[in-house]
Protein backbone atom coordinates (compact mmCIF):
# COMPACT_ATOMS: atom_id res chain seq x y z
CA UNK A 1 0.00 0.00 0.00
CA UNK A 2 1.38 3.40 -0.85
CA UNK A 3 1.26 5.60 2.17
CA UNK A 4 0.20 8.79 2.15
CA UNK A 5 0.27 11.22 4.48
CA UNK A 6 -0.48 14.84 3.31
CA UNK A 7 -4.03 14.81 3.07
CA UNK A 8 -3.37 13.53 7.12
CA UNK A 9 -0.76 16.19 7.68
CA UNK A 10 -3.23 18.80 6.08
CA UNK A 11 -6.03 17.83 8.83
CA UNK A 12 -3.29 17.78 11.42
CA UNK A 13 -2.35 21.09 11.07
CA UNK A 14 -5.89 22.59 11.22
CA UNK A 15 -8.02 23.02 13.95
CA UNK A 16 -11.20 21.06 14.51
CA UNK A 17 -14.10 22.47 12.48
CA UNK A 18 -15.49 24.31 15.56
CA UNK A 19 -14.08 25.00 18.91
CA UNK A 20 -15.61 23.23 21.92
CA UNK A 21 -17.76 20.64 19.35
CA UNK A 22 -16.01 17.56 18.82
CA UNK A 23 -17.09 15.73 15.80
CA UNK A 24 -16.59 12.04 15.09
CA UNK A 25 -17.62 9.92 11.54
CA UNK A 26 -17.83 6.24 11.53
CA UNK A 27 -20.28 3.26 10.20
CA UNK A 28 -22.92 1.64 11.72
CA UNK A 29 -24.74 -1.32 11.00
CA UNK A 30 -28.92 -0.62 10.65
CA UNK A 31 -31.34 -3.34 10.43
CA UNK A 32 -33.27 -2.25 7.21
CA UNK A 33 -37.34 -3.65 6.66
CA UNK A 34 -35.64 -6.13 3.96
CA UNK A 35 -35.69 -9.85 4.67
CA UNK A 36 -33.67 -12.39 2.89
CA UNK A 37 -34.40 -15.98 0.83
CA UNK A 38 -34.30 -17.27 4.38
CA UNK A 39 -35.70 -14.76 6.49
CA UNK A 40 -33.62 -13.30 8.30
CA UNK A 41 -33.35 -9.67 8.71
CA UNK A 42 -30.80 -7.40 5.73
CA UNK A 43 -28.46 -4.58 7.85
CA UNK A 44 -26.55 -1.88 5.90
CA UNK A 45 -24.32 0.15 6.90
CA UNK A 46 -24.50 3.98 7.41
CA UNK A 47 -22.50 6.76 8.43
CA UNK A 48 -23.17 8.59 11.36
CA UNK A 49 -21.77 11.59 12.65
CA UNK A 50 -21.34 11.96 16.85
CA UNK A 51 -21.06 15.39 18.22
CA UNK A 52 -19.86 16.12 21.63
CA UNK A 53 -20.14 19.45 23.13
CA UNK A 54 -16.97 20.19 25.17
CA UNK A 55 -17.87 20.08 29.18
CA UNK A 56 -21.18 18.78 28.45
CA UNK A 57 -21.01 15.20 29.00
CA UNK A 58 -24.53 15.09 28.87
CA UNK A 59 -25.61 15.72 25.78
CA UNK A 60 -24.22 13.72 22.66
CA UNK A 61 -26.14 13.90 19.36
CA UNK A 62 -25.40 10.48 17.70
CA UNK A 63 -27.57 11.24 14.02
CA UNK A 64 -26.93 9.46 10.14
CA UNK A 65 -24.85 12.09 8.75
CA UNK A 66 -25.91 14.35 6.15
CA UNK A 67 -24.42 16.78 3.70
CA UNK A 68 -24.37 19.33 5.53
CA UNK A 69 -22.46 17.54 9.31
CA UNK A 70 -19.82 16.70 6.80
CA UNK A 71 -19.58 20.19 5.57
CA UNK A 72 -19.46 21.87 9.12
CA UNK A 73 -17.30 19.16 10.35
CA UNK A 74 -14.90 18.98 7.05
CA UNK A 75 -11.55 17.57 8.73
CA UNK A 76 -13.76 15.18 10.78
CA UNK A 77 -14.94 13.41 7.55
CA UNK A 78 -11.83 13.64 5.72
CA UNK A 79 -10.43 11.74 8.50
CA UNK A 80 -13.34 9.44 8.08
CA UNK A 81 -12.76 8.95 4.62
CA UNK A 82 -8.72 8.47 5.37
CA UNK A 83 -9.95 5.96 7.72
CA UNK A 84 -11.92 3.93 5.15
CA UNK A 85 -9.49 4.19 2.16
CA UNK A 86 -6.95 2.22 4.66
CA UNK A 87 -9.13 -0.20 6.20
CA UNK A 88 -10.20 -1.61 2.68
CA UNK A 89 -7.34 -2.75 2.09
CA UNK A 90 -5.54 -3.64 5.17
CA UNK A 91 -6.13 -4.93 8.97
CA UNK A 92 -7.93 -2.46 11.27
CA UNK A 93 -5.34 -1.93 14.05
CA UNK A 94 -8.59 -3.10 16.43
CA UNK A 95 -7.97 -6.23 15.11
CA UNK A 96 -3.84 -5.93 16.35
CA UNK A 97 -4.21 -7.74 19.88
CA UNK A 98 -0.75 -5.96 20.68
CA UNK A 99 -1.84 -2.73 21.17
CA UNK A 100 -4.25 -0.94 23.86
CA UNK A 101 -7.36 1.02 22.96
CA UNK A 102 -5.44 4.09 24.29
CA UNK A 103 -2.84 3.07 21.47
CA UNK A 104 -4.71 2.39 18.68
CA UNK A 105 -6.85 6.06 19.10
CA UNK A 106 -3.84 7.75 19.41
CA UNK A 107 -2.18 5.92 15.67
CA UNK A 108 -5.43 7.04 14.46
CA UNK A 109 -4.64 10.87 15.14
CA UNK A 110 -1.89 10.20 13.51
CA UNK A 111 -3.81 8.83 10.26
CA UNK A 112 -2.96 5.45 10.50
CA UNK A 113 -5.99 3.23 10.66
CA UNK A 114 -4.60 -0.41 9.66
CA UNK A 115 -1.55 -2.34 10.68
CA UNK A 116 -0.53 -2.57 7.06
CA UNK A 117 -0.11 1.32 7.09
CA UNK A 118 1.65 0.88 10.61
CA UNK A 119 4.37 -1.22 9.58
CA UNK A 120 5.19 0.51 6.74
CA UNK A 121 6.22 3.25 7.87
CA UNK A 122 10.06 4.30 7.50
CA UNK A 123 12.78 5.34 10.20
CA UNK A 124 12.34 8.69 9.95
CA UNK A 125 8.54 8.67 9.76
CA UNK A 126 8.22 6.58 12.83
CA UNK A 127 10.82 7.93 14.90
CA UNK A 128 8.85 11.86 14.08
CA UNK A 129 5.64 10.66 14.93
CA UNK A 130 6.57 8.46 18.66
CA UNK A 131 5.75 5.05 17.25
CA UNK A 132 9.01 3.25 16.60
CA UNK A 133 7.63 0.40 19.00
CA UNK A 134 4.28 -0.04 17.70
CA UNK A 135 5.88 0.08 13.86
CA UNK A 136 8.18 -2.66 14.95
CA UNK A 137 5.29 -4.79 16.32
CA UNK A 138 3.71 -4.52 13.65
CA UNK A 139 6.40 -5.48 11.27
CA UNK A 140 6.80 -8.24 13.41
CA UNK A 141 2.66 -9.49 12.92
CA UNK A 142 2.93 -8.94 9.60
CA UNK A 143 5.93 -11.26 9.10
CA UNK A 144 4.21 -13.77 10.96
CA UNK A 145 1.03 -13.65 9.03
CA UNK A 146 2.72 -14.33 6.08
CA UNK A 147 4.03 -18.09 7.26
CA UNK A 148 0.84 -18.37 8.84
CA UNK A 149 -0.60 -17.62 5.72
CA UNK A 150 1.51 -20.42 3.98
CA UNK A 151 -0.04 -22.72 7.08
CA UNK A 152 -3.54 -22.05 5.78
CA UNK A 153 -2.91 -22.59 2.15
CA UNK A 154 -1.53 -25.98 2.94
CA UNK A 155 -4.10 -26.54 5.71
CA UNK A 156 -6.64 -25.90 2.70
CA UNK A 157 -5.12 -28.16 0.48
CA UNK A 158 -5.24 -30.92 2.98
CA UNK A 159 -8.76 -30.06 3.45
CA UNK A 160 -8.97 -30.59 -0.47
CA UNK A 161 -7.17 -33.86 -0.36
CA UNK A 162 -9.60 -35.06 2.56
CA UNK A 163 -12.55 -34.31 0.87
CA UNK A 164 -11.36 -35.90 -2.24
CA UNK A 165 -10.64 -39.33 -0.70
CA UNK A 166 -13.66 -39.17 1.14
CA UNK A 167 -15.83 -38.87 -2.39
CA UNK A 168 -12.95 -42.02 -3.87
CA UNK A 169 -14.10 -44.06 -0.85
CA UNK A 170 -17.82 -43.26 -1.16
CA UNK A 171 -17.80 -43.85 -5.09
CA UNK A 172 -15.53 -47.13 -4.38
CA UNK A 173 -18.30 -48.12 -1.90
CA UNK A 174 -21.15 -47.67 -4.19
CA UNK A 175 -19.31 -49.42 -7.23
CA UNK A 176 -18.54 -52.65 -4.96
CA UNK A 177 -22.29 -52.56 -3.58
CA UNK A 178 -23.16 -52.01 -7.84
CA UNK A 179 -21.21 -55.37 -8.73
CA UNK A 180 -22.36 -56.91 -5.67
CA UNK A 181 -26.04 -56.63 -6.92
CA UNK A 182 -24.84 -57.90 -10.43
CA UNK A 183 -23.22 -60.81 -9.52
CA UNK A 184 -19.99 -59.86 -10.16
């Protein structure tokens, strides 16, 4: 994946949208009136928009977002839409059981949303942004993934050969029970 950074550095280096409102995109999954062949309920997901009021812990509006919550909130969404470009492609670093939730909100401030985008990140990069250990872990995951990777593809292969001699046996079966019943 080809990192980067400057539409990230670009949000950095502006405020939030408003002072004391803190905005926050992300996806949630809504049960739509839709059933399937089978029954069961279709979800979709939707983008909402959370706004916080700073020192008002009481009152968070939590609403689909629409046109105009990603035009007052601009950086907000472009972060959003950072955060989505990444994740298509790569592992979310929720999914990285070596770092805290602490950790992985703070990488995302920094624009880095997968573990893909993590480890890729050079010296110099790394070093600048504080994250030289949690680079190196995840250099370390991804390296691993690979052989288990090479695990699975043989563990699916086996699973290919099983399944095959189980139809050879079955067929054999049936043919023996066919020239059984002829005599043969």
């Amino acid at each position: 994946m080809d990192i980067d950074f400057s539409t990230f550095e670009n949000l950095a280096r502006s405020n939030v949208s408003e002072d004391g409102v803190n905005a926050r995109f992300y996806d949630r999954s809504i049960k739509t009136d839709s059933v399937d062949e089978q029954g069961f309920p279709i979800f979709k997901n939707v983008c909402f928009c959370e706004i916080r009021i700073k020192d008002n812990n009481s009152e968070i509006f939590d609403q689909p977002a629409t046109e105009d919550k990603k035009k007052r909130f601009p950086q907000e969404y472009a972060r959003y839409l950072l955060s989505k470009k990444q994740t298509a492609v790569g592992t979310p670093l929720e999914q990285f059981a070596f770092l805290t939730l602490s950790e992985v909100e703070s990488l995302k401030c920094r624009g880095i949303f997968t573990v893909e985008t993590l480890s890729e990140l050079d010296d110099d990069k790394a070093n600048g942004l504080g994250i030289s250990k949690e680079r190196d872990l995840a250099r370390k995951f991804i390296a691993n993934s690979k052989s288990n990777k090479q695990i699975a593809d043989w563990h699916f292969q086996e699973q290919k050969y099983q399944n095959k001699i189980r139809y050879l046996e079955e067929d054999n079966k049936r043919l023996r029970q066919v020239l059984k019943n002829k005599g043969i």
